[in-house]
Protein backbone atom coordinates (compact mmCIF):
# COMPACT_ATOMS: atom_id res chain seq x y z
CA UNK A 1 -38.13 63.66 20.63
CA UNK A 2 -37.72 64.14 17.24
CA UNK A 3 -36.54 61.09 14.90
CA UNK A 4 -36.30 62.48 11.83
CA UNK A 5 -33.24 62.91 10.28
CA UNK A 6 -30.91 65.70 9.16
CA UNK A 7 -31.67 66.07 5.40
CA UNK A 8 -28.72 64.50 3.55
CA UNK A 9 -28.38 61.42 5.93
CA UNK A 10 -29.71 57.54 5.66
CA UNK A 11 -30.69 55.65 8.91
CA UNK A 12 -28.14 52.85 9.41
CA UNK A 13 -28.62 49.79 7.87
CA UNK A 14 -30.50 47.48 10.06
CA UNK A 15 -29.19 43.74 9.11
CA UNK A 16 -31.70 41.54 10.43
CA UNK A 17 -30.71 38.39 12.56
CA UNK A 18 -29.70 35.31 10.02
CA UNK A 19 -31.82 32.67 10.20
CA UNK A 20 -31.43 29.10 11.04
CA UNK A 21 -30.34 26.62 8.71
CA UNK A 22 -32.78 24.28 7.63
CA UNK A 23 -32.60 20.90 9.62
CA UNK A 24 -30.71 18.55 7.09
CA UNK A 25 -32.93 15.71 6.40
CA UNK A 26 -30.89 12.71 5.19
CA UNK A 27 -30.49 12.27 1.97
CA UNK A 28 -31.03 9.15 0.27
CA UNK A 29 -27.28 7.67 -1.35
CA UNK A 30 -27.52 8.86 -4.90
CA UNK A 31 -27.09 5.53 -6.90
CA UNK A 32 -24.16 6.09 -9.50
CA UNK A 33 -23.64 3.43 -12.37
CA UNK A 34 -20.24 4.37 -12.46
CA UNK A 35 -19.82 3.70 -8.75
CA UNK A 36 -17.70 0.80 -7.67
CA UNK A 37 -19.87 -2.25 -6.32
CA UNK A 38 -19.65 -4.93 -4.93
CA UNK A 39 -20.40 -8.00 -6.99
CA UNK A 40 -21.25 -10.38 -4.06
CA UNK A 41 -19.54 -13.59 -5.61
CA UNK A 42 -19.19 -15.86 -2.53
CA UNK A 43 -15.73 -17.02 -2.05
CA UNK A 44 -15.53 -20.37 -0.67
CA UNK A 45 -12.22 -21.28 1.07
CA UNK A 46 -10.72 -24.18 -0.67
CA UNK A 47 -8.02 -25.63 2.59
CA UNK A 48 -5.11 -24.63 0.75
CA UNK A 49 -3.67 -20.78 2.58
CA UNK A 50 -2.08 -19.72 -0.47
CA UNK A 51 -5.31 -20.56 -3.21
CA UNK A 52 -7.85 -18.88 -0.47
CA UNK A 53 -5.61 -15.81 0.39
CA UNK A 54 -5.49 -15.28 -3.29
CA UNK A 55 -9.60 -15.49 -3.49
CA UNK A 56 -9.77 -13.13 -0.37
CA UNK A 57 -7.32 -10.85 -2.49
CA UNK A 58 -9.78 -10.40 -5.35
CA UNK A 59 -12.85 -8.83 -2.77
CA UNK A 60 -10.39 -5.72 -3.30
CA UNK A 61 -11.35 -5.11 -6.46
CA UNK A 62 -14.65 -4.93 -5.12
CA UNK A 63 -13.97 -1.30 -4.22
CA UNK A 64 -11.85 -0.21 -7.10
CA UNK A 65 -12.66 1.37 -10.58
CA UNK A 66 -12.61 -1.03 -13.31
CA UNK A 67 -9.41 0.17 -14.29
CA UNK A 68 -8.15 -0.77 -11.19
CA UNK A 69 -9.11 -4.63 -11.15
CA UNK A 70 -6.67 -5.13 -13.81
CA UNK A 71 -3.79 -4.73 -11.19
CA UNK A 72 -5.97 -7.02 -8.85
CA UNK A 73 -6.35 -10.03 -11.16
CA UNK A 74 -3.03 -10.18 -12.38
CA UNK A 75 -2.13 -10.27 -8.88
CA UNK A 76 -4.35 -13.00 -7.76
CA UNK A 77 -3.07 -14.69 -10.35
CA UNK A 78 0.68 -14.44 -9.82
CA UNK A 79 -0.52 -16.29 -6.50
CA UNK A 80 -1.93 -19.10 -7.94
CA UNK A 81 0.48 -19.77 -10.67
CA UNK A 82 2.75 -19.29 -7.57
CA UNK A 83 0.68 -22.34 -6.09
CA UNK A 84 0.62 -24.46 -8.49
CA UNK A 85 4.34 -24.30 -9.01
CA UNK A 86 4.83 -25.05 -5.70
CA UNK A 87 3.28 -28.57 -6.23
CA UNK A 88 5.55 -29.67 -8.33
CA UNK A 89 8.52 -28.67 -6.05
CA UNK A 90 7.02 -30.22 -2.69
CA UNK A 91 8.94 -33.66 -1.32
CA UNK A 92 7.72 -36.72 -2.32
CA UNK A 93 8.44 -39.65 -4.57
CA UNK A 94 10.59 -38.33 -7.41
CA UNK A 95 9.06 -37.78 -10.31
CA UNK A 96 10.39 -40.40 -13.17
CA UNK A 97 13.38 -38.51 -14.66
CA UNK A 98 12.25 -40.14 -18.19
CA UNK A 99 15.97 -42.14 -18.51
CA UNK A 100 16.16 -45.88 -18.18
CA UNK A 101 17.50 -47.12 -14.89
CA UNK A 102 21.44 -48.04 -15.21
CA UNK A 103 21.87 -51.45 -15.41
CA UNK A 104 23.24 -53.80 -12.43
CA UNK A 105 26.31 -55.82 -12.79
């Protein structure tokens, strides 16, 4: 057998078998300043809903871009001006109306 070739021609290409990817090791979290974080300020509920939904509200900002906590905060804090106004409005004794009391005859 001869395996030479014709003069003129190339031998096909031969493309030799891919190899294997490399195992992927896992990679260690790349820490980024700019990153959102968490600043672990414990939140300690207070008994009133509407004051400790409001504190609950601001671990959101935990996971926002700083330019995002400004929607956060004035949110929370809607709430608890929200709050607070509603003490004034609950039943109970009437507040003094500041006017004398009319006179009996």
């Amino acid at each position: 057998m001869n395996d030479s070739l014709p003069e003129g021609e190339l031998p096909e290409a031969v493309t030799p078998a891919e190899p294997a990817p490399p195992a992927q090791a896992e990679a260690e979290p790349v820490y980024d300043p700019a990153a959102p974080a968490p600043l672990n300020v414990p939140r300690v509920p207070t008994g009133d809903a509407d004051v400790d939904a409001g504190l609950e509200r601001l671990a959101d900002a935990d996971d926002l871009a700083t330019d995002g906590h400004l929607e956060v905060y004035e949110d929370v804090h809607r709430g608890l001006r929200d709050a607070l106004t509603a003490l004034d409005v609950r039943p109970g004794v009437p507040a003094p109306s500041g006017r004398p009391p009319a006179a009996v005859q």
